[in-house]
Protein backbone atom coordinates (compact mmCIF):
# COMPACT_ATOMS: atom_id res chain seq x y z
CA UNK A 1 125.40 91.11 78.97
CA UNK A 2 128.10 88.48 80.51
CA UNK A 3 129.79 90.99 82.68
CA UNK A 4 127.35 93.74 83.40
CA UNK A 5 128.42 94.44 86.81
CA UNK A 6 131.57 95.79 85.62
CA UNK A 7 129.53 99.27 84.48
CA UNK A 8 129.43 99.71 88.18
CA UNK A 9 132.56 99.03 88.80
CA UNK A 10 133.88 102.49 90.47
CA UNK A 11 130.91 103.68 91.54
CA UNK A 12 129.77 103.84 95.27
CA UNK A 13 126.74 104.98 97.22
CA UNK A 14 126.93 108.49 99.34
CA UNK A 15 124.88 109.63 101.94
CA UNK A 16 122.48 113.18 102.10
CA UNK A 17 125.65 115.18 102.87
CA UNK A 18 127.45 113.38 99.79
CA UNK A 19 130.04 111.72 102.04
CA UNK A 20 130.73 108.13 100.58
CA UNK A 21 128.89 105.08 102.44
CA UNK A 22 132.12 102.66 103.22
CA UNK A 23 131.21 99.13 101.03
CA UNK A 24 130.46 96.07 103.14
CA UNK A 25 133.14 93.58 103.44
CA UNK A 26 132.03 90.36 101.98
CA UNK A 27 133.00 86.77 103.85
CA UNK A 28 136.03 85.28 103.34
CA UNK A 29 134.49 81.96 101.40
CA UNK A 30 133.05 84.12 98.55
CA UNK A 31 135.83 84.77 96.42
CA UNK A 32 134.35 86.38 92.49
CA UNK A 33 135.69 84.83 88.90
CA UNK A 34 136.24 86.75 85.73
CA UNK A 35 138.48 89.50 84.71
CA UNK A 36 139.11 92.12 87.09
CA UNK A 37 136.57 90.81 89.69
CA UNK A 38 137.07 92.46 92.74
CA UNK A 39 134.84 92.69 96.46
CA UNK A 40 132.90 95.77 94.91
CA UNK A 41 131.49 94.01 91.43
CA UNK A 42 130.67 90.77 93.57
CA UNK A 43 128.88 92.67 95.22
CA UNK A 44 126.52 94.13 93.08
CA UNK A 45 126.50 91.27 91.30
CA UNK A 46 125.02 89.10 94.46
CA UNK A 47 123.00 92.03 95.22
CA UNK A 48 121.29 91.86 92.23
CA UNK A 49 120.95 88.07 92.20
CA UNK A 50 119.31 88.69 95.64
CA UNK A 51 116.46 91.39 94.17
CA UNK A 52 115.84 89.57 91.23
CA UNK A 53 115.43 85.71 91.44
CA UNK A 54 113.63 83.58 94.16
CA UNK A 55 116.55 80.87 93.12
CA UNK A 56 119.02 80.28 96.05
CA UNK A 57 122.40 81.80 95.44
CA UNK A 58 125.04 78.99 94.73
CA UNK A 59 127.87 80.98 92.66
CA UNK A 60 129.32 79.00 89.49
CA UNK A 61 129.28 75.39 89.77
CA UNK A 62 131.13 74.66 86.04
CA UNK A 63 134.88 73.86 86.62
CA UNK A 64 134.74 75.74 83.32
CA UNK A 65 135.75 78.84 85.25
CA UNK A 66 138.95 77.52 86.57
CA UNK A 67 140.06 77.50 83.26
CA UNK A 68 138.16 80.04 81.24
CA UNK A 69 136.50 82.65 83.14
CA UNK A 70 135.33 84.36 80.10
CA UNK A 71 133.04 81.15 78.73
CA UNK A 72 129.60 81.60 79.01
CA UNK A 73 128.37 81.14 82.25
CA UNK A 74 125.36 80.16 84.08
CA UNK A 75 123.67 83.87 84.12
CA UNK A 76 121.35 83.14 86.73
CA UNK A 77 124.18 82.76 89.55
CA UNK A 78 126.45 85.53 90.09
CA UNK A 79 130.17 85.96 89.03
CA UNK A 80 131.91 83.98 92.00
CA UNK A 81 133.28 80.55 92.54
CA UNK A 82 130.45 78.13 94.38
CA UNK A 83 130.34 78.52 98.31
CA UNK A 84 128.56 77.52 101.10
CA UNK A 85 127.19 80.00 104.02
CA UNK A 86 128.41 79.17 107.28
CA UNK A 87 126.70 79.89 110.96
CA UNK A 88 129.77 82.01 111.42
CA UNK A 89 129.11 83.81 107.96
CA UNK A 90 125.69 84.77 109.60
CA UNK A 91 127.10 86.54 112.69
């Protein structure tokens, strides 16, 4: 499936005493593509990328996106426009 993070989309992790664990805020450069992206799907959608693949994560290199989001993608990168990591990313 193309968009298989949005299943999660609405869901969120809680802790023992079922109070819900606050999401981490993602960097400013990483900005998701498709419809109805938001911080929470790119999330899991990296996260994922991250578990499963020894590939470094680049985002969506096809200008394709720009003008189509829903075209079929490269399903090995997750659902966000290409970015670099910065050394201010990292702290």
């Amino acid at each position: 499936q193309l968009f298989w993070e949005k299943r999660l989309q609405g869901l969120s992790a809680s802790d023992v005493s079922e109070q819900i664990i606050k999401s981490m805020e993602l960097p400013k450069g990483l900005q998701g593509v498709g419809p109805g992206n938001n911080d929470d799907t790119l999330l899991s959608a990296v996260a994922s990328a991250l578990h499963t693949s020894s590939t470094p994560i680049t985002g969506q290199l096809s200008a394709a996106v720009e003008k189509n989001p829903a075209v079929w993608l490269n399903t090995s990168q997750p659902l966000c426009k290409a970015f670099i990591v910065t050394d201010d990313d990292i702290r």
